[in-house]
PDB file of N, CA and C in Angstrom:
ATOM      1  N   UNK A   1      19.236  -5.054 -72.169  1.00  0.00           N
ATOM      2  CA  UNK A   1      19.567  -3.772 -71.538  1.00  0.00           C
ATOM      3  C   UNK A   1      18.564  -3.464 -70.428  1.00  0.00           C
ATOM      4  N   UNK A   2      19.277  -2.937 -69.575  1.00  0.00           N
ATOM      5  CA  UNK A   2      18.324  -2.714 -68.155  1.00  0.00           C
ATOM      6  C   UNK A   2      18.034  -0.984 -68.032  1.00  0.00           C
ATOM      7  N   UNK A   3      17.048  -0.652 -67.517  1.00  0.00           N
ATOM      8  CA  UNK A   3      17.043   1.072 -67.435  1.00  0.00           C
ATOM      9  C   UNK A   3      17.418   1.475 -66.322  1.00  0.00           C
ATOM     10  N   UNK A   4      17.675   2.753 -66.780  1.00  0.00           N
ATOM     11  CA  UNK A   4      18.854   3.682 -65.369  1.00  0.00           C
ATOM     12  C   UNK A   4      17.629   4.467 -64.590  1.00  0.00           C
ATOM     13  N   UNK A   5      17.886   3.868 -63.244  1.00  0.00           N
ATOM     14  CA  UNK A   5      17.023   4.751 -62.316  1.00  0.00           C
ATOM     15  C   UNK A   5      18.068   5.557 -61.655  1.00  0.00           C
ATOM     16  N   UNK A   6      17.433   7.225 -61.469  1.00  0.00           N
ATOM     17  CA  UNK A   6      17.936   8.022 -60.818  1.00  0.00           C
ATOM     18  C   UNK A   6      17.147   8.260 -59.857  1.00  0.00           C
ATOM     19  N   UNK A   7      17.724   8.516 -58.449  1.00  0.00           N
ATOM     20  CA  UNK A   7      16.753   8.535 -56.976  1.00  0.00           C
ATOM     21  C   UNK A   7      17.322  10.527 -56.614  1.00  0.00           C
ATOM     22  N   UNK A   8      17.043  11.538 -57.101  1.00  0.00           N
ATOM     23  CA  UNK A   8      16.942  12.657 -56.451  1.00  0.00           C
ATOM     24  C   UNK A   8      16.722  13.131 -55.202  1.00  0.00           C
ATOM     25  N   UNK A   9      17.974  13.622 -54.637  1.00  0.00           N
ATOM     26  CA  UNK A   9      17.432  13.961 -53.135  1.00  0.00           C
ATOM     27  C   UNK A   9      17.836  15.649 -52.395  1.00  0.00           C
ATOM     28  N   UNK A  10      16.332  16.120 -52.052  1.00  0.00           N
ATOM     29  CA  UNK A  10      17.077  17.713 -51.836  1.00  0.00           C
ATOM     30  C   UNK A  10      17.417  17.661 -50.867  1.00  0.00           C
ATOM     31  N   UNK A  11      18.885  18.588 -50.508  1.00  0.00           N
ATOM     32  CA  UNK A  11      19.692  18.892 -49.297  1.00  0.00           C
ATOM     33  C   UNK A  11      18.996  19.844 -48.523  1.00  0.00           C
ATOM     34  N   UNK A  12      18.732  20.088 -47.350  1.00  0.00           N
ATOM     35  CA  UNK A  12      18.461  21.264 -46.854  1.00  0.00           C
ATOM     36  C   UNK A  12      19.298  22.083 -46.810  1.00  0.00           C
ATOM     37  N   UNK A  13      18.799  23.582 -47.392  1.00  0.00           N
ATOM     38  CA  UNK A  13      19.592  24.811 -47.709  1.00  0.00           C
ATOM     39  C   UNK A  13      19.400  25.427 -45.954  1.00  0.00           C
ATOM     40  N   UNK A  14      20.755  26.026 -45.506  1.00  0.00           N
ATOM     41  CA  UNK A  14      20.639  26.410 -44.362  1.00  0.00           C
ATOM     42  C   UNK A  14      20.247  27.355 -44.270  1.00  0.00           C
ATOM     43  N   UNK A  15      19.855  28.541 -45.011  1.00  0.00           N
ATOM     44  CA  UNK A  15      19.118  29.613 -44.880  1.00  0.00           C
ATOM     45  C   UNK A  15      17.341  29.489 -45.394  1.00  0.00           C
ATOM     46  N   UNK A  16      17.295  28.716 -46.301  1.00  0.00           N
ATOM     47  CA  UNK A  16      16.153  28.550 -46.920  1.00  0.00           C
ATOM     48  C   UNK A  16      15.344  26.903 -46.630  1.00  0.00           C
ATOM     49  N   UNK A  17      13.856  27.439 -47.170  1.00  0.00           N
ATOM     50  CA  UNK A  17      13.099  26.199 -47.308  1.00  0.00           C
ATOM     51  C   UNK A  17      12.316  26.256 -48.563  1.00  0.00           C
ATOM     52  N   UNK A  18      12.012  25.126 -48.953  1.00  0.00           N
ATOM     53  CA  UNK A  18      11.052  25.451 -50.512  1.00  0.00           C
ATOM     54  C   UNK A  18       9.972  25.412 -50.026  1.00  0.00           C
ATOM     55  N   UNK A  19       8.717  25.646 -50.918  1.00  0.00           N
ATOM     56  CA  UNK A  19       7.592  25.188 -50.871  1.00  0.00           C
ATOM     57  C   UNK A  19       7.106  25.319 -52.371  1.00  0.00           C
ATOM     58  N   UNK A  20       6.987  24.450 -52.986  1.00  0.00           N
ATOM     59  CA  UNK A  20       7.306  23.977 -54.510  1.00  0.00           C
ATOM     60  C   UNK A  20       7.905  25.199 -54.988  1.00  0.00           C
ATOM     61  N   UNK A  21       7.466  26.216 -55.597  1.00  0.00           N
ATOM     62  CA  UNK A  21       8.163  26.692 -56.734  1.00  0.00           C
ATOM     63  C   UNK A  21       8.712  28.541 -55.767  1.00  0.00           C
ATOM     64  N   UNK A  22       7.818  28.308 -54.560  1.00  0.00           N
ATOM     65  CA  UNK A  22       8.671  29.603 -53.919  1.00  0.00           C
ATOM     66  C   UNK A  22       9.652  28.746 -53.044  1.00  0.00           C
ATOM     67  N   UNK A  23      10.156  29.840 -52.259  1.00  0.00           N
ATOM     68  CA  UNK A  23      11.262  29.772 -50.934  1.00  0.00           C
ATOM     69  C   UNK A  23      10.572  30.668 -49.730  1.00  0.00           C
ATOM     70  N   UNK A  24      11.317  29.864 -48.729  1.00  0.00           N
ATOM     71  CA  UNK A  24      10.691  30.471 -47.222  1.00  0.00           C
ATOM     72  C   UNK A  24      12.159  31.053 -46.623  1.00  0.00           C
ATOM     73  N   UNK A  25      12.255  32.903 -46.466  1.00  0.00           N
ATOM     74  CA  UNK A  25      13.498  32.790 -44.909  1.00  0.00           C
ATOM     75  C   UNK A  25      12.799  32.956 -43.851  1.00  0.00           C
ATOM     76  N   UNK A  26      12.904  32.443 -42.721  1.00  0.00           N
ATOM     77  CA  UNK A  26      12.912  32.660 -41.583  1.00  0.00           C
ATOM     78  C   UNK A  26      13.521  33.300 -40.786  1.00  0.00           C
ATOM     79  N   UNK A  27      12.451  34.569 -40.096  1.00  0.00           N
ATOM     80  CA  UNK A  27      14.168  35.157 -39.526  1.00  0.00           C
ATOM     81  C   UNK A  27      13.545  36.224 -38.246  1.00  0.00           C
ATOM     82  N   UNK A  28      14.309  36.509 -37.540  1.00  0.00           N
ATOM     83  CA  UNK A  28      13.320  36.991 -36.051  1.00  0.00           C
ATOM     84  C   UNK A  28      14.341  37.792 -36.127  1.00  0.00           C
ATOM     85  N   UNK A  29      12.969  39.254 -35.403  1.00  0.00           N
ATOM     86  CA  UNK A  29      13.639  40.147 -35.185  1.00  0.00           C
ATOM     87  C   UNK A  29      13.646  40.531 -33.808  1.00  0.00           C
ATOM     88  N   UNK A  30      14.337  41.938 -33.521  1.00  0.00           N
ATOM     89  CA  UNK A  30      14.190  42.518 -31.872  1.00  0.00           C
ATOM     90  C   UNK A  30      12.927  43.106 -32.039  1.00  0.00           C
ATOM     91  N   UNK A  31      12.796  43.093 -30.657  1.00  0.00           N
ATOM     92  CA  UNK A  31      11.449  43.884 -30.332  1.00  0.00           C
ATOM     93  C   UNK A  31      11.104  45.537 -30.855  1.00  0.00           C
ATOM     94  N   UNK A  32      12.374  45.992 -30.481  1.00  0.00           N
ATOM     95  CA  UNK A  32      12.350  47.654 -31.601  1.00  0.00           C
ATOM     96  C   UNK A  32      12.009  47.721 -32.833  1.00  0.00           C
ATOM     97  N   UNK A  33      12.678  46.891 -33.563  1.00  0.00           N
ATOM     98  CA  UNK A  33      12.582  46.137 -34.714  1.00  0.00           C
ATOM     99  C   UNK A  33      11.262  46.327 -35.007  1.00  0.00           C
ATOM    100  N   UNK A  34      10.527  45.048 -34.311  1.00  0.00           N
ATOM    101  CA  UNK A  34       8.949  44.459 -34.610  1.00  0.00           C
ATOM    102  C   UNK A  34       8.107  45.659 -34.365  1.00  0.00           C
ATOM    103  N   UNK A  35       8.177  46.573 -33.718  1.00  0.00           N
ATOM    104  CA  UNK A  35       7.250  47.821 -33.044  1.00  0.00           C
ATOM    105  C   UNK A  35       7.659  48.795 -34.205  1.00  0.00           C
ATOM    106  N   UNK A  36       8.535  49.166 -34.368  1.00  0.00           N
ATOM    107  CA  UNK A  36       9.089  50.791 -34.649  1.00  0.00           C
ATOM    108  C   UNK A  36       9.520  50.576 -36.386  1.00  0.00           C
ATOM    109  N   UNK A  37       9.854  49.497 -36.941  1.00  0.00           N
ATOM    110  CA  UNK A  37       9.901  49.662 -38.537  1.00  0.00           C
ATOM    111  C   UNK A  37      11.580  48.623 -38.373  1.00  0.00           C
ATOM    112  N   UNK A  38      11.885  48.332 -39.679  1.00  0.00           N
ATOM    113  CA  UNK A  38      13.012  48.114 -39.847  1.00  0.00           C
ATOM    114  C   UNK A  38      13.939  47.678 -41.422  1.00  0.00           C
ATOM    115  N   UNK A  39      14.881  47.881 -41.341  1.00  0.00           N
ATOM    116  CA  UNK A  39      15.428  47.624 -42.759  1.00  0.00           C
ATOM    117  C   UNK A  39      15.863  45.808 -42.768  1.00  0.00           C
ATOM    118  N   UNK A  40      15.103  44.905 -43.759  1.00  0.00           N
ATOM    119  CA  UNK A  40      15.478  43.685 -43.690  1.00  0.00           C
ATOM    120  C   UNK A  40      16.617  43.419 -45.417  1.00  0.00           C
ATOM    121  N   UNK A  41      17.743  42.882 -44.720  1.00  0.00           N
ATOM    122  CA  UNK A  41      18.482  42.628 -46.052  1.00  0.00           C
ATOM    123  C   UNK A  41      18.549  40.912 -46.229  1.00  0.00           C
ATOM    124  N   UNK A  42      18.354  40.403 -47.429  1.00  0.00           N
ATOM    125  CA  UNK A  42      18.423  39.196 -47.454  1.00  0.00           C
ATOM    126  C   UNK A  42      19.051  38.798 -48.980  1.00  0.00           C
ATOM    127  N   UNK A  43      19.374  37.896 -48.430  1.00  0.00           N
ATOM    128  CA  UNK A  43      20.353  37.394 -49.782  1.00  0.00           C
ATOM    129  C   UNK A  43      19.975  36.045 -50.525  1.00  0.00           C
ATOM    130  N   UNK A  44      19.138  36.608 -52.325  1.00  0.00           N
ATOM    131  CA  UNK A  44      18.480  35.624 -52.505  1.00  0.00           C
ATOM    132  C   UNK A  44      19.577  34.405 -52.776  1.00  0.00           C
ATOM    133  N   UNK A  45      18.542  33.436 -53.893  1.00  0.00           N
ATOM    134  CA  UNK A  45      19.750  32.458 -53.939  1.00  0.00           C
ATOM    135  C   UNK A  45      20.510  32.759 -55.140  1.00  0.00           C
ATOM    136  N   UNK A  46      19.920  33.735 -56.044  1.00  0.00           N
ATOM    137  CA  UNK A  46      20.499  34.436 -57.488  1.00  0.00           C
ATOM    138  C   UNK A  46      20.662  36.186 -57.115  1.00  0.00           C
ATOM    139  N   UNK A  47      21.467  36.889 -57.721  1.00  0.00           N
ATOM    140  CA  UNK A  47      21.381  38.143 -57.857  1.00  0.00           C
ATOM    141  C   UNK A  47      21.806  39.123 -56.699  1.00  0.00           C
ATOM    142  N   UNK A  48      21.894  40.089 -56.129  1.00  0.00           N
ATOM    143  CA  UNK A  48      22.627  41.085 -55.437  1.00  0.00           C
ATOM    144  C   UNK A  48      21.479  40.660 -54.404  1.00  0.00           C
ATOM    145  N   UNK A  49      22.006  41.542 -53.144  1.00  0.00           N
ATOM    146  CA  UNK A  49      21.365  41.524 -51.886  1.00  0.00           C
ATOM    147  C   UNK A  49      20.328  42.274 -51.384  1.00  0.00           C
ATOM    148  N   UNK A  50      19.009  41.872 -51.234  1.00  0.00           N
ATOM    149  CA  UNK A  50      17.621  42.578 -51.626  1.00  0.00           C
ATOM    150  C   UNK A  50      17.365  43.333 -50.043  1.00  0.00           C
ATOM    151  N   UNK A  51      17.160  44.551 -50.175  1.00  0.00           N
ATOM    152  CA  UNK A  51      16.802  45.642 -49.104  1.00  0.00           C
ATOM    153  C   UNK A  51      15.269  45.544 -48.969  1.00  0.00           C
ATOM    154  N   UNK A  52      14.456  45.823 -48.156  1.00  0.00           N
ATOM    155  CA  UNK A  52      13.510  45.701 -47.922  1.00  0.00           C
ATOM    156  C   UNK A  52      13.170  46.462 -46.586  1.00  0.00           C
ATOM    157  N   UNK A  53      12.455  47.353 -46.888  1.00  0.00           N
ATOM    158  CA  UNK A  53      12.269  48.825 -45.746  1.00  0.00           C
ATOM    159  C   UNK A  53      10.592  48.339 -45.218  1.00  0.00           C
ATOM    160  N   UNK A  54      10.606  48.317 -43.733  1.00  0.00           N
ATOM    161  CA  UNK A  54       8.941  47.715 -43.595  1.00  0.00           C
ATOM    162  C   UNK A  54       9.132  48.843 -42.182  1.00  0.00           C
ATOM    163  N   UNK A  55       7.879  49.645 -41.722  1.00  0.00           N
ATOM    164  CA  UNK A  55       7.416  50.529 -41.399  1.00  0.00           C
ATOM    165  C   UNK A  55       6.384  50.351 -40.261  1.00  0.00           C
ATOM    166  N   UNK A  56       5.785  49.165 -40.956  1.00  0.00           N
ATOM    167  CA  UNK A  56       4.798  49.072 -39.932  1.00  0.00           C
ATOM    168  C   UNK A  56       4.996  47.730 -39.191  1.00  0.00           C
ATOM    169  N   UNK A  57       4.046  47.967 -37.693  1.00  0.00           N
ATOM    170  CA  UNK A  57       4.379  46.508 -36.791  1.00  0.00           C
ATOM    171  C   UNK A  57       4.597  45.201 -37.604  1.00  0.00           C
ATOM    172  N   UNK A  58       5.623  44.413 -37.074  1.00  0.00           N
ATOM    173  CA  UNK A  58       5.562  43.369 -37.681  1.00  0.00           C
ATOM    174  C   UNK A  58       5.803  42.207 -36.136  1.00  0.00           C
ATOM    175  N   UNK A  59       4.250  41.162 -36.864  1.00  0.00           N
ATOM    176  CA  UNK A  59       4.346  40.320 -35.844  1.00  0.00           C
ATOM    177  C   UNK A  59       4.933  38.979 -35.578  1.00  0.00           C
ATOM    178  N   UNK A  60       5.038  38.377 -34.836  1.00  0.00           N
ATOM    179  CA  UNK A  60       4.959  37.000 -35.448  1.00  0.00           C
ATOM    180  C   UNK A  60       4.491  36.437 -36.382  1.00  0.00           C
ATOM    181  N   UNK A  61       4.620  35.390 -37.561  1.00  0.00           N
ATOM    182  CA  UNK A  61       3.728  35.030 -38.375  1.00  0.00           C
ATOM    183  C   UNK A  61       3.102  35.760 -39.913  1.00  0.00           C
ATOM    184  N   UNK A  62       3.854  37.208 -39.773  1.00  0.00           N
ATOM    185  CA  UNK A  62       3.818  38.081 -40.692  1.00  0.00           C
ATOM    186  C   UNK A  62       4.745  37.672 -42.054  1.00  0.00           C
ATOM    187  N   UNK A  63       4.248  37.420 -43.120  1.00  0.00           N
ATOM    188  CA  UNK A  63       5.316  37.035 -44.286  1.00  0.00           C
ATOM    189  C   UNK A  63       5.319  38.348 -45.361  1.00  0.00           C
ATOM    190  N   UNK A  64       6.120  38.280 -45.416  1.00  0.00           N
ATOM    191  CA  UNK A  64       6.621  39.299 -46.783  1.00  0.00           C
ATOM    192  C   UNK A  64       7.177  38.404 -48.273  1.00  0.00           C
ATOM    193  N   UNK A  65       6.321  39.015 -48.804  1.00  0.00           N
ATOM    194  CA  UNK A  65       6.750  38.638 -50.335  1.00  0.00           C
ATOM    195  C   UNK A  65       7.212  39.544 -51.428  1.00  0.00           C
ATOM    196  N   UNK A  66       8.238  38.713 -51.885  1.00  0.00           N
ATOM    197  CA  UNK A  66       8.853  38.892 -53.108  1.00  0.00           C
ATOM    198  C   UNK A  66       8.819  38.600 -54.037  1.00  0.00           C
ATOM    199  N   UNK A  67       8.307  39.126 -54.940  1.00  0.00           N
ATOM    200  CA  UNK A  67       7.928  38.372 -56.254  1.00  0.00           C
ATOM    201  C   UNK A  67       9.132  38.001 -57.002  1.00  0.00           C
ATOM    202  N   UNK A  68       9.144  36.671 -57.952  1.00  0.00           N
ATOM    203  CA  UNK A  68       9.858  36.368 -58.643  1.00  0.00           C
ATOM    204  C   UNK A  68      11.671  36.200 -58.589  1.00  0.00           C
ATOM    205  N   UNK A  69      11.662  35.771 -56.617  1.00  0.00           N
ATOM    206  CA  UNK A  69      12.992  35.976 -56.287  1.00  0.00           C
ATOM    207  C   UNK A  69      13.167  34.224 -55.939  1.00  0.00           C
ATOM    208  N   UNK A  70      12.351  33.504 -56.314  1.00  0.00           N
ATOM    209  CA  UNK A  70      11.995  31.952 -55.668  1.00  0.00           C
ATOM    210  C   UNK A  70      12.744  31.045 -56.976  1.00  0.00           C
ATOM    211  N   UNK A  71      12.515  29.747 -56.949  1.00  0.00           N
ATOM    212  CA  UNK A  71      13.090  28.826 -58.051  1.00  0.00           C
ATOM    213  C   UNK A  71      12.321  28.803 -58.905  1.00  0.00           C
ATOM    214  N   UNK A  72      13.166  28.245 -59.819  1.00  0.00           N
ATOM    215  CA  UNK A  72      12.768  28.517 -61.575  1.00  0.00           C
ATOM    216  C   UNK A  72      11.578  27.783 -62.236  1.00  0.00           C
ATOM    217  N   UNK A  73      10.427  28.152 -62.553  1.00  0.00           N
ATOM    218  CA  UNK A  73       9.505  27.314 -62.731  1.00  0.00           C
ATOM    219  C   UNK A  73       9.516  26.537 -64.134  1.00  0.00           C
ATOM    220  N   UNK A  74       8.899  25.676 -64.469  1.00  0.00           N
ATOM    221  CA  UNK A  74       8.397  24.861 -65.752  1.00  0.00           C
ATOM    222  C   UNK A  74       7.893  25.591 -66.478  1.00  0.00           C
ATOM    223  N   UNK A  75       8.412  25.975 -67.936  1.00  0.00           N
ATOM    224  CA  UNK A  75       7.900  26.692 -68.345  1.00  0.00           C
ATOM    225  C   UNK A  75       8.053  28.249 -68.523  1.00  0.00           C
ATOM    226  N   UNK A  76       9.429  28.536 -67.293  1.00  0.00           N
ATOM    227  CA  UNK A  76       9.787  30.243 -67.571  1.00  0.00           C
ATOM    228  C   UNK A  76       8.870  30.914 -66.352  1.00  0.00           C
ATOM    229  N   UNK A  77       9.369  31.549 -65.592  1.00  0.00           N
ATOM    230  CA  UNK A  77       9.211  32.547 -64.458  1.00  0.00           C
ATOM    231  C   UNK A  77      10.227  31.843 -63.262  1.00  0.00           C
ATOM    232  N   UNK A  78       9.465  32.296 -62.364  1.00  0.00           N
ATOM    233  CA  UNK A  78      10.534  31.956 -60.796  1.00  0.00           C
ATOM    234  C   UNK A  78       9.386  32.445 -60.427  1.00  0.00           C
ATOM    235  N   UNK A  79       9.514  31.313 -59.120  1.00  0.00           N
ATOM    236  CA  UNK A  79       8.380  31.615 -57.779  1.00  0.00           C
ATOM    237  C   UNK A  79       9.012  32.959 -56.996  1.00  0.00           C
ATOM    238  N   UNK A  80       8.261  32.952 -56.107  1.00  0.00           N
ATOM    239  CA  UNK A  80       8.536  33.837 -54.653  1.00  0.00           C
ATOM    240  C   UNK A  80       9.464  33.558 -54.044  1.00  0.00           C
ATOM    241  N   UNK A  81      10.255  34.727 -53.596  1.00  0.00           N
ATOM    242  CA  UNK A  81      10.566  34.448 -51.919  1.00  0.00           C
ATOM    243  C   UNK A  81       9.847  34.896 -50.507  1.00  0.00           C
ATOM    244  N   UNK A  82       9.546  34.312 -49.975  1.00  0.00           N
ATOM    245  CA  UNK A  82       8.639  34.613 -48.946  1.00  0.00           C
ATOM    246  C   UNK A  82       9.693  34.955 -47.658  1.00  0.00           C
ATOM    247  N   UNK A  83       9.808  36.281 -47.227  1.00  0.00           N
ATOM    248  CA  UNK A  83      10.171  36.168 -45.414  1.00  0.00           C
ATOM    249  C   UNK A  83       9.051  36.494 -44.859  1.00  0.00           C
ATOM    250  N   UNK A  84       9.422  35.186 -43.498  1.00  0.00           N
ATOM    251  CA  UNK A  84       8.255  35.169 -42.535  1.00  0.00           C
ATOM    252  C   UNK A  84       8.804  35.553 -41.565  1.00  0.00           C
ATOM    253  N   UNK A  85       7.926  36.468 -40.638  1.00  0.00           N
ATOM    254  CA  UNK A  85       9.016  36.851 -39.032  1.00  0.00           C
ATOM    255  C   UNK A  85       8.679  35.680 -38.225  1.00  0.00           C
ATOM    256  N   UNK A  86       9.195  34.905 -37.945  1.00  0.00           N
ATOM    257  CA  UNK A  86       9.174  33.962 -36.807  1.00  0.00           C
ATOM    258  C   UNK A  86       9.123  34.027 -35.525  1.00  0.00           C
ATOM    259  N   UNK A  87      10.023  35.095 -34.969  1.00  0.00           N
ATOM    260  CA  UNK A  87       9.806  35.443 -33.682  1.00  0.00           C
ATOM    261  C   UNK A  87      10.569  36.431 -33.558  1.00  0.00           C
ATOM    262  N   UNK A  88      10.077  36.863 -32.131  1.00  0.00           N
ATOM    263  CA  UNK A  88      10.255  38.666 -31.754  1.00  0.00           C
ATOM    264  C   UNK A  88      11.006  38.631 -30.608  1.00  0.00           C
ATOM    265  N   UNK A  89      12.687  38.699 -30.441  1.00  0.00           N
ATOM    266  CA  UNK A  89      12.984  39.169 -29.560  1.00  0.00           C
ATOM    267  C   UNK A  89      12.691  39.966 -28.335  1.00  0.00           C
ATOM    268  N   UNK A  90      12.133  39.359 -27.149  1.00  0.00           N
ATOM    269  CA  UNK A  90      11.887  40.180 -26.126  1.00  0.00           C
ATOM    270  C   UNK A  90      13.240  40.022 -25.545  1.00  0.00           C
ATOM    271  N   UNK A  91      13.862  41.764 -24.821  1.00  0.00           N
ATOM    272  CA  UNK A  91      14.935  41.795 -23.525  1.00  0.00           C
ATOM    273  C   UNK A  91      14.846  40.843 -22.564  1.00  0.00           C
ATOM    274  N   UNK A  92      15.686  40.905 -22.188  1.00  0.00           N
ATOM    275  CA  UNK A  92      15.868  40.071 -20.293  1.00  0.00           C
ATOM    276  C   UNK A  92      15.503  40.690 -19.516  1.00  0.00           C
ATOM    277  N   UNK A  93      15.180  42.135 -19.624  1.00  0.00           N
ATOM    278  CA  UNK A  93      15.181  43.237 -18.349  1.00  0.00           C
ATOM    279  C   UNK A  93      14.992  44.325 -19.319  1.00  0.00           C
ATOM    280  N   UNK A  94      14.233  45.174 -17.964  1.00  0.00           N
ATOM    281  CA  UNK A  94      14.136  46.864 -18.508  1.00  0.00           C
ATOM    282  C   UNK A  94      14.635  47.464 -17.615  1.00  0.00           C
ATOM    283  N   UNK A  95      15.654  48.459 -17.695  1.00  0.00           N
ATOM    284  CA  UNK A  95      15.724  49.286 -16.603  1.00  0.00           C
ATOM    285  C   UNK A  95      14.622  49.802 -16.035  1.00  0.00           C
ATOM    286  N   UNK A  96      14.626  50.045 -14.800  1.00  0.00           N
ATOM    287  CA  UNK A  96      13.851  50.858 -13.961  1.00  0.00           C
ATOM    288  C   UNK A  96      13.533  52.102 -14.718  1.00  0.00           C
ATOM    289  N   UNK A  97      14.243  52.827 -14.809  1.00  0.00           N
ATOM    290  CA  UNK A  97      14.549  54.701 -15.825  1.00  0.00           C
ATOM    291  C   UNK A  97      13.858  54.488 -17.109  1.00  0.00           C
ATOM    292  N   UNK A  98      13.818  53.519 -17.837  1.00  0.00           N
ATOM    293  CA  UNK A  98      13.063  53.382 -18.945  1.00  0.00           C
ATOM    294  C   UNK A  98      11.291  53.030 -19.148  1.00  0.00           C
ATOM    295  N   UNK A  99      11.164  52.186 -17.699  1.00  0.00           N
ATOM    296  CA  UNK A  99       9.929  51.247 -17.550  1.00  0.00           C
ATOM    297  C   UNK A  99       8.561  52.532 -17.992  1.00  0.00           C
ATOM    298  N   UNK A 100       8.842  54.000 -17.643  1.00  0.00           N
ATOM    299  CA  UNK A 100       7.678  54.957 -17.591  1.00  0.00           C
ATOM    300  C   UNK A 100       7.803  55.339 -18.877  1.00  0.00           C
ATOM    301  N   UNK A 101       8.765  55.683 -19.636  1.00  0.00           N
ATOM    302  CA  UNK A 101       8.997  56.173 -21.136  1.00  0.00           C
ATOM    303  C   UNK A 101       8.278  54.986 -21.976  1.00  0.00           C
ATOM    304  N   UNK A 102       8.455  53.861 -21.393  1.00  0.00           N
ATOM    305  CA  UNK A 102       8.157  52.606 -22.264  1.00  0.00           C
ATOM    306  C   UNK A 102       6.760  52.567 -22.106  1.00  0.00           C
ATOM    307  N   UNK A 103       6.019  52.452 -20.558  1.00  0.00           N
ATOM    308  CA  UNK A 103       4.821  52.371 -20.483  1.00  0.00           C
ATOM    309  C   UNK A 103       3.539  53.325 -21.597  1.00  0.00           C
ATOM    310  N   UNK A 104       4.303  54.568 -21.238  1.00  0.00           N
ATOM    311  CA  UNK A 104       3.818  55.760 -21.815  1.00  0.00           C
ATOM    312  C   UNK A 104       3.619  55.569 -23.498  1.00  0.00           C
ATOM    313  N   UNK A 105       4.714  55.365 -24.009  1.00  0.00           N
ATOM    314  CA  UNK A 105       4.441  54.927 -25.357  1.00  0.00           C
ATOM    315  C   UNK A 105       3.637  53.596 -25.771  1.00  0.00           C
ATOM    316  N   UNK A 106       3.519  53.080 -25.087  1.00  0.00           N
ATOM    317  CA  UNK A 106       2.752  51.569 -25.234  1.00  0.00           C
ATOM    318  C   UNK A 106       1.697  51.628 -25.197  1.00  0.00           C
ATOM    319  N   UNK A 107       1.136  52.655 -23.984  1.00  0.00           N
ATOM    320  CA  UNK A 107      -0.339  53.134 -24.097  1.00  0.00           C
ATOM    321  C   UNK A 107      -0.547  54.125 -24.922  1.00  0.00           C
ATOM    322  N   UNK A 108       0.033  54.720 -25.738  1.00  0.00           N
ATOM    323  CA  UNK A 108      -0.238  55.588 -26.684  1.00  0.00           C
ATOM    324  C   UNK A 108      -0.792  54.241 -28.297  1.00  0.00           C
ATOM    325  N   UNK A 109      -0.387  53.333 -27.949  1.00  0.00           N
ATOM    326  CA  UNK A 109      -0.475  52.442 -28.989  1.00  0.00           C
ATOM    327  C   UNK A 109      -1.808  52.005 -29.178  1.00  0.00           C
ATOM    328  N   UNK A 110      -2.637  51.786 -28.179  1.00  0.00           N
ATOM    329  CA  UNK A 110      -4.075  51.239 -28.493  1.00  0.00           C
ATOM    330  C   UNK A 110      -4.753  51.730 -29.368  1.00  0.00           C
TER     331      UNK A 110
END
């Protein structure tokens, strides 16, 4: 008798990435968005669709975690899900009419 080898191979999930026992989304927002607060909805890979209210700047490179929304560990729990903002929508253009409202608040930011 000869033994059975099995060769396992993970698919890439099109919304997700692992990193052993959590998950990564990736996901970019607009620039209003990244400045002014925003509501992020994401849909884990188990269970209803998770709301997530964030308030303050969010930059590039910024991750948010979720506890216990990741794959199933050895042993009983579930990792993380991690969203990371990846990138920040900048416009193509500002109107002219906006450029002083915009300036004005921008320097209020320092």
């Amino acid at each position: 008798p000869s033994d059975i080898v099995f060769v396992m191979e993970e698919k890439p999930h099109p919304r997700f990435k692992r990193d052993g026992d959590d998950i990564v989304h990736e996901t970019t927002l607009s620039l209003k968005d990244a400045l002014c607060g925003c509501t992020l909805q994401v849909m884990p890979l188990t269970g209803p669709m998770l709301t997530i209210r964030k308030d303050e700047v969010l930059k590039p490179g910024t991750t948010i975690t979720v506890a216990n929304q990741g794959m199933p560990k050895k042993g009983g729990g579930r990792g993380n899900l991690r969203i990371v903002i990846k990138n920040v929508q900048f416009p193509s253009s500002v109107p002219d009419s906006a450029k002083t409202g915009l300036s004005n608040a921008l320097d209020a930011c320092r």
